[in-house]
N, C-alpha and C. Protein backbone atom coordinates (compact mmCIF):
# COMPACT_ATOMS: atom_id res chain seq x y z
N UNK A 1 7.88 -70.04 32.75
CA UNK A 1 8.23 -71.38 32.30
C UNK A 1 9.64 -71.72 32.76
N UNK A 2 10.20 -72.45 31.55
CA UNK A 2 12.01 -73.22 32.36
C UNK A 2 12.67 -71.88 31.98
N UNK A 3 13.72 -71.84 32.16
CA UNK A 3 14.48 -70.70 31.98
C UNK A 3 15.36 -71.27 30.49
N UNK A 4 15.60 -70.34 29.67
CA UNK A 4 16.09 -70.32 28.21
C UNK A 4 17.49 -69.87 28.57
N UNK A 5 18.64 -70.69 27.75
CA UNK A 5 20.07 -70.10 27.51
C UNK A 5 19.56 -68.47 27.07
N UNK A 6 20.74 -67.70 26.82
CA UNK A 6 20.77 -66.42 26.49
C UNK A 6 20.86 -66.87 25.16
N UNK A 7 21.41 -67.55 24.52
CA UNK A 7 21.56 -67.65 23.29
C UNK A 7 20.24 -68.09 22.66
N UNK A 8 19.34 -68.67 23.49
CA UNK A 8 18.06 -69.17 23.06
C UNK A 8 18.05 -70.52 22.28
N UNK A 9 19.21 -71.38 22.60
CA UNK A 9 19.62 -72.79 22.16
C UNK A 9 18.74 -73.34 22.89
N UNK A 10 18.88 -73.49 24.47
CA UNK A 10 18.53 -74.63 25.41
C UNK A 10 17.60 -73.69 26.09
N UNK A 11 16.44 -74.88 27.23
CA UNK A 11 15.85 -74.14 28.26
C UNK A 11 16.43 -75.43 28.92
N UNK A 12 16.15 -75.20 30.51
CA UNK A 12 16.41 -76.16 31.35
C UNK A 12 15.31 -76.43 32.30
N UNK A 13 16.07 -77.89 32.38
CA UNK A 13 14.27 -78.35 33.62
C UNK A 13 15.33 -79.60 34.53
N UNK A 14 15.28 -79.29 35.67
CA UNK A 14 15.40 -80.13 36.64
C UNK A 14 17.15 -80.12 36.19
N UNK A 15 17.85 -78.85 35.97
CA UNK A 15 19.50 -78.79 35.69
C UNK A 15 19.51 -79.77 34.19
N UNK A 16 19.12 -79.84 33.81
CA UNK A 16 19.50 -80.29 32.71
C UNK A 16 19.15 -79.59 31.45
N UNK A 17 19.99 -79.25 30.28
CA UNK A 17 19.32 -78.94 29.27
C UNK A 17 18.71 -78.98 28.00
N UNK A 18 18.06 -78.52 27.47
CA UNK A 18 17.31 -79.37 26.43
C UNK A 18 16.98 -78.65 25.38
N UNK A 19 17.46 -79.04 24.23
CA UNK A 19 17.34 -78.46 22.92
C UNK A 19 16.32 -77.92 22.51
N UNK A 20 16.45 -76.29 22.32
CA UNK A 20 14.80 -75.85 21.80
C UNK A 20 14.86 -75.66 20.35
N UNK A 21 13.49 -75.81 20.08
CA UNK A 21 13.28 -75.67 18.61
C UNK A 21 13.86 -74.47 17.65
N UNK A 22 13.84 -75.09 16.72
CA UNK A 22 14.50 -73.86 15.21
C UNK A 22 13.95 -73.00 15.52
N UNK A 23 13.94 -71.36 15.67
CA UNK A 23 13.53 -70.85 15.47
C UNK A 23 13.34 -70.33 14.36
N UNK A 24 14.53 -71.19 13.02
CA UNK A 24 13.83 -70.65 11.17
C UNK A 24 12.71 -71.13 11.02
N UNK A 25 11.85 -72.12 12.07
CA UNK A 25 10.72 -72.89 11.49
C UNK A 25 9.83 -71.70 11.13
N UNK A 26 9.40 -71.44 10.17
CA UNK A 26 7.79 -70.48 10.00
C UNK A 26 6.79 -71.33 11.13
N UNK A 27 6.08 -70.42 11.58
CA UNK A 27 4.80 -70.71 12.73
C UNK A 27 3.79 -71.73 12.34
N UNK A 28 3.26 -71.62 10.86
CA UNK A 28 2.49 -72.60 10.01
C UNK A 28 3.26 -74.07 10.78
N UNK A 29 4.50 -74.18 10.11
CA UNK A 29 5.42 -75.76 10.28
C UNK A 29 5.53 -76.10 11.30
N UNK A 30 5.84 -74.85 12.52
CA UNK A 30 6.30 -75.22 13.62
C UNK A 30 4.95 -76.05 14.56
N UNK A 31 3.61 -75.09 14.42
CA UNK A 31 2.36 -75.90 14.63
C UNK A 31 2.41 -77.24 14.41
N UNK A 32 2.20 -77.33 13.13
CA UNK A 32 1.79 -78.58 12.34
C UNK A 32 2.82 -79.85 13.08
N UNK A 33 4.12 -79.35 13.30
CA UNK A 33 5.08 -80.59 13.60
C UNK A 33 4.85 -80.26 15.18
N UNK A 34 3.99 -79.42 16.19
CA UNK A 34 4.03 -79.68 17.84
C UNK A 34 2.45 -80.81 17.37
N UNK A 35 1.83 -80.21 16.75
CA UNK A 35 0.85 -81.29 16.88
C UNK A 35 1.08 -82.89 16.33
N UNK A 36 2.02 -82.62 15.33
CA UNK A 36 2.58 -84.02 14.96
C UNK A 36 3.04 -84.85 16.15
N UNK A 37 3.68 -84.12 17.20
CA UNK A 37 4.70 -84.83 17.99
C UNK A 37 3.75 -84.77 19.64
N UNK A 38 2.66 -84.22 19.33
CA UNK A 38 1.37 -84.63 20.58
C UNK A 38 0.96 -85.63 20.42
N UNK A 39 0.38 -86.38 18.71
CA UNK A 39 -0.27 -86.73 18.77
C UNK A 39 0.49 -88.33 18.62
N UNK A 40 1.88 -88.53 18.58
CA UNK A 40 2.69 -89.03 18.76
C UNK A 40 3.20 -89.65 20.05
N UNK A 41 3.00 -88.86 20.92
CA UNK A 41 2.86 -88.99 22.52
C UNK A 41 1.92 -89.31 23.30
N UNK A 42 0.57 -88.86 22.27
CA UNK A 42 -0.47 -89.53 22.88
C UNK A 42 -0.83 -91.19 22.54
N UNK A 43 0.03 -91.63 21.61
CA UNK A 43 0.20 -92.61 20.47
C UNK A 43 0.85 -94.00 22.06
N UNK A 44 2.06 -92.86 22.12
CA UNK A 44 3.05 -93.72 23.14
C UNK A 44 1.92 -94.25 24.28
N UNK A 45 1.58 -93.41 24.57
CA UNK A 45 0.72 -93.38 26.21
C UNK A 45 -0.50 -94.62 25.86
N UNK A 46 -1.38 -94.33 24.58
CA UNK A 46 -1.89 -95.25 24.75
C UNK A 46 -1.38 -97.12 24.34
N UNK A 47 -0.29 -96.89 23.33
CA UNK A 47 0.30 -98.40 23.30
C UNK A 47 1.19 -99.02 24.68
N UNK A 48 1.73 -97.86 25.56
CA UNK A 48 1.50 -98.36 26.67
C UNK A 48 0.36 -98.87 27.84
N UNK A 49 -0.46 -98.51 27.44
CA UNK A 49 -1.74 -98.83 28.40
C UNK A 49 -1.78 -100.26 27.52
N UNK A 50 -2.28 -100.44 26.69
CA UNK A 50 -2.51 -101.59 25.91
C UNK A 50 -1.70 -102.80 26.04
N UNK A 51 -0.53 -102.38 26.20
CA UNK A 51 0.77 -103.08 26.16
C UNK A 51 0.71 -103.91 24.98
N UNK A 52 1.32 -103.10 23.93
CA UNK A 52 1.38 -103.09 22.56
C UNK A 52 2.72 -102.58 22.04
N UNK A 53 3.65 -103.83 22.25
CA UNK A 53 5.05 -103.71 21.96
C UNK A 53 5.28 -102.77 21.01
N UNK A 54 4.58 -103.48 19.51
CA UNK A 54 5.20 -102.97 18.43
C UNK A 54 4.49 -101.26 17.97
N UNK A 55 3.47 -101.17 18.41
CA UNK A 55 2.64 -99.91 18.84
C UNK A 55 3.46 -98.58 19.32
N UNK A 56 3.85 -99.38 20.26
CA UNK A 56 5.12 -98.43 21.19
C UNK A 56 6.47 -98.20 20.57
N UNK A 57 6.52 -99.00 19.65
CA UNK A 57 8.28 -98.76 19.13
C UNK A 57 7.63 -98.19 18.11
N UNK A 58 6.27 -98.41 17.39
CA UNK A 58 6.33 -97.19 16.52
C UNK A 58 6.06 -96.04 16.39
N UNK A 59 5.31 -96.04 17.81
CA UNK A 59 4.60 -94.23 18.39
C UNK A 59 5.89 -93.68 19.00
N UNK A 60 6.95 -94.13 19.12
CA UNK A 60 8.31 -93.49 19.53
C UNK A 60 8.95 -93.27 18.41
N UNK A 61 9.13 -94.15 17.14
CA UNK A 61 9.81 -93.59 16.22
C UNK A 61 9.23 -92.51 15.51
N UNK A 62 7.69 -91.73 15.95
CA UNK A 62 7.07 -91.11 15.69
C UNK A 62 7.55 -90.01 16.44
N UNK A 63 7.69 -89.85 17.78
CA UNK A 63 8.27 -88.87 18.74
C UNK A 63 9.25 -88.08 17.78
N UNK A 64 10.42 -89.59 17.51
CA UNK A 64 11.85 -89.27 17.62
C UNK A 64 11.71 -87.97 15.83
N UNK A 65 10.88 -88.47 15.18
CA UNK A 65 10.69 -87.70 13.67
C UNK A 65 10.83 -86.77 14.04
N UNK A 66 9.14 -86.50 14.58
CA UNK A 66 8.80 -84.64 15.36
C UNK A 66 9.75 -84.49 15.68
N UNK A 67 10.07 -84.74 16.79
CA UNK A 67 11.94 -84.01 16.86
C UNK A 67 12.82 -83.62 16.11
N UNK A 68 13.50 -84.61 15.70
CA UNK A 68 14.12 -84.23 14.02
C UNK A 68 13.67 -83.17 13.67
N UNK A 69 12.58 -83.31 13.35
CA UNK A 69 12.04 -82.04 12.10
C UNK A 69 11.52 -80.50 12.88
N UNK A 70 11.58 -80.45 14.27
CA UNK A 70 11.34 -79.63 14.68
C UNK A 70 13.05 -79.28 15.64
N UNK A 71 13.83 -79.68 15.15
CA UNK A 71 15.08 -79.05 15.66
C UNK A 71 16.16 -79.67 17.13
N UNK A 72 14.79 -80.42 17.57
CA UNK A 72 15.14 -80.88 18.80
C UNK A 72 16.10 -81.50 19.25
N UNK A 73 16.41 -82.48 18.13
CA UNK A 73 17.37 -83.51 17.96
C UNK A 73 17.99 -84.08 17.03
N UNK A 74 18.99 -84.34 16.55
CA UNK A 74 19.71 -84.95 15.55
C UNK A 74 20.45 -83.50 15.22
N UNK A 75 20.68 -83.00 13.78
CA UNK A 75 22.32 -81.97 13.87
C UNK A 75 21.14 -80.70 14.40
N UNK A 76 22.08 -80.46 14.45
CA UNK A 76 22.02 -78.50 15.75
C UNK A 76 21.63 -77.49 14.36
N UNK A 77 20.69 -76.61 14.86
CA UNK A 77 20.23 -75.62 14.03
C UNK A 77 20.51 -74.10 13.80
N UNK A 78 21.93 -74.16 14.49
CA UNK A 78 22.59 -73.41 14.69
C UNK A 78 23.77 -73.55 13.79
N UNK A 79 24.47 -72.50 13.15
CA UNK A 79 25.40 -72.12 11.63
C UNK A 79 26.61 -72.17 12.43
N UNK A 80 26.97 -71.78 13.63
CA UNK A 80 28.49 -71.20 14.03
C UNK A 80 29.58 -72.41 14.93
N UNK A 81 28.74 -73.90 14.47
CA UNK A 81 29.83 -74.74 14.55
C UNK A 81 30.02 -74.85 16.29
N UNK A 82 29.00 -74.35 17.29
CA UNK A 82 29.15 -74.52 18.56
C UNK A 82 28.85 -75.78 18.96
N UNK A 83 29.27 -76.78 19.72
CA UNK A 83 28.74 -78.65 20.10
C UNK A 83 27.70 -77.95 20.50
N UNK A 84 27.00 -79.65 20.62
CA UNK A 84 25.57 -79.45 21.24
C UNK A 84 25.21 -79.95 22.37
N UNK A 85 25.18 -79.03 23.39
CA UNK A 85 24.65 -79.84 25.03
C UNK A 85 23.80 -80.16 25.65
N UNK A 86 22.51 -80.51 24.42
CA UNK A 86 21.38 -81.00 24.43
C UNK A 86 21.47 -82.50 25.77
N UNK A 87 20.70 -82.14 26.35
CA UNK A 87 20.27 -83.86 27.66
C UNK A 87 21.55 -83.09 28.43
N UNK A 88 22.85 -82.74 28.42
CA UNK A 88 23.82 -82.37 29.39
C UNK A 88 23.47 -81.65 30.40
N UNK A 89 24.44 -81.94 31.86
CA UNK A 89 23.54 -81.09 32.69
C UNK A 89 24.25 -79.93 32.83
N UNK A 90 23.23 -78.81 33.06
CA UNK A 90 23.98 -77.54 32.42
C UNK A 90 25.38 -76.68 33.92
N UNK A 91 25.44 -77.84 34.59
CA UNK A 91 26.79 -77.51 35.39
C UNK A 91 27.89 -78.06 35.18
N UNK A 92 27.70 -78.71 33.97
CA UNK A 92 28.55 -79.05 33.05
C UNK A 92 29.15 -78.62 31.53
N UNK A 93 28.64 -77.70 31.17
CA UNK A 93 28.61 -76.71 30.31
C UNK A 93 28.93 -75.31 30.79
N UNK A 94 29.34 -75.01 29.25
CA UNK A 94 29.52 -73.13 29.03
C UNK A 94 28.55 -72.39 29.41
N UNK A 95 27.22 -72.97 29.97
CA UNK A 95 26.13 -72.14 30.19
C UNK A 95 26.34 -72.18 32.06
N UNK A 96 26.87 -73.12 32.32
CA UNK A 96 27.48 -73.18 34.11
C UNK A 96 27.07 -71.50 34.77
N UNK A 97 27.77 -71.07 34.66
CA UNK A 97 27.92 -69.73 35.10
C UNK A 97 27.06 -69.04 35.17
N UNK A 98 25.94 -68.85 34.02
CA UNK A 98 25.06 -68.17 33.55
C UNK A 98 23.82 -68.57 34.79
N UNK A 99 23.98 -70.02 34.46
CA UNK A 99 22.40 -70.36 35.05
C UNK A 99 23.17 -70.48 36.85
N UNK A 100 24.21 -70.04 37.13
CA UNK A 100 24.14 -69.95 38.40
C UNK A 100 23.77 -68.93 38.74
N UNK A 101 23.83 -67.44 37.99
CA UNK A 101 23.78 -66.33 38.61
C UNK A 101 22.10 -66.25 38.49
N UNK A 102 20.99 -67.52 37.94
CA UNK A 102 19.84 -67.12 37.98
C UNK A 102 19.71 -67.20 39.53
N UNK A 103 18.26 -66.62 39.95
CA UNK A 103 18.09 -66.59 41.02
C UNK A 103 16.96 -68.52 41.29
N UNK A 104 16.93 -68.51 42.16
CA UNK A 104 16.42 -69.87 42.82
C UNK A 104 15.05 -70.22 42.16
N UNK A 105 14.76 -69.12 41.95
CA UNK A 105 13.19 -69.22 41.53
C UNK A 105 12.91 -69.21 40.27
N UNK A 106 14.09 -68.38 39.23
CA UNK A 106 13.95 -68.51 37.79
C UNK A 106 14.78 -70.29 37.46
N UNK A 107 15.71 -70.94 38.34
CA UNK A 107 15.90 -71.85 37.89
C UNK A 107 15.61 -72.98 37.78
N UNK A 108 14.20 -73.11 39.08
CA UNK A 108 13.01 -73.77 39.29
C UNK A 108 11.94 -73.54 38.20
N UNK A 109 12.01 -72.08 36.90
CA UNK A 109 11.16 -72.16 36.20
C UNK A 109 9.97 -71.69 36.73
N UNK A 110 10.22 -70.89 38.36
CA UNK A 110 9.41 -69.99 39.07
C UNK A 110 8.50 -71.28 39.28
N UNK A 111 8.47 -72.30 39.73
CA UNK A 111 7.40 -73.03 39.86
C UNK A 111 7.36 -73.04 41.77
């Protein structure tokens, strides 16, 4: 898959990085809120086909929840007071270094 910080905060896709989930979630919650936030996306996709303004602003404020509640976004789920470089691109960050010494193919996510 993308390659994960060492710390197991961020993975990255296309240099950028992106907030991974709590890992305090228990597996039960963590399910329940990926399927919340599928079925949320599948919500988006179809009020876009439809072209269904208000559809769409509310199958996104649906996204943006799942997120929330699965760690993704809004405060950091992490105790030790580190910022958060969630969406930043990671050659711009403390993780710089790290993800240079990956090799070409782990930072492609071996794809």
């Amino acid at each position: 898959m993308h390659p994960t910080t060492p710390d197991g905060r961020y993975f990255v896709v296309k240099n950028q990085l992106w907030r991974c989930t709590n890992p305090a979630l228990d597996e039960e919650e963590r399910q329940r809120l990926v399927a919340d936030l599928m079925a949320a996306r599948r919500a988006v996709k179809a009020a876009k086909a439809s072209v269904d303004p208000e559809g769409l602003k509310a199958a996104r404020g649906q996204v943006h929840s799942a997120k929330l509640a699965l760690g993704e976004r809004g405060q950091v789920w992490w105790q030790d007071g580190s910022p958060d470089f969630n969406r930043y691109q990671v050659h711009n960050t403390p993780y710089a270094q790290w993800y240079q010494s990956l090799s070409a193919d782990a930072q492609s996510g071996g794809l």
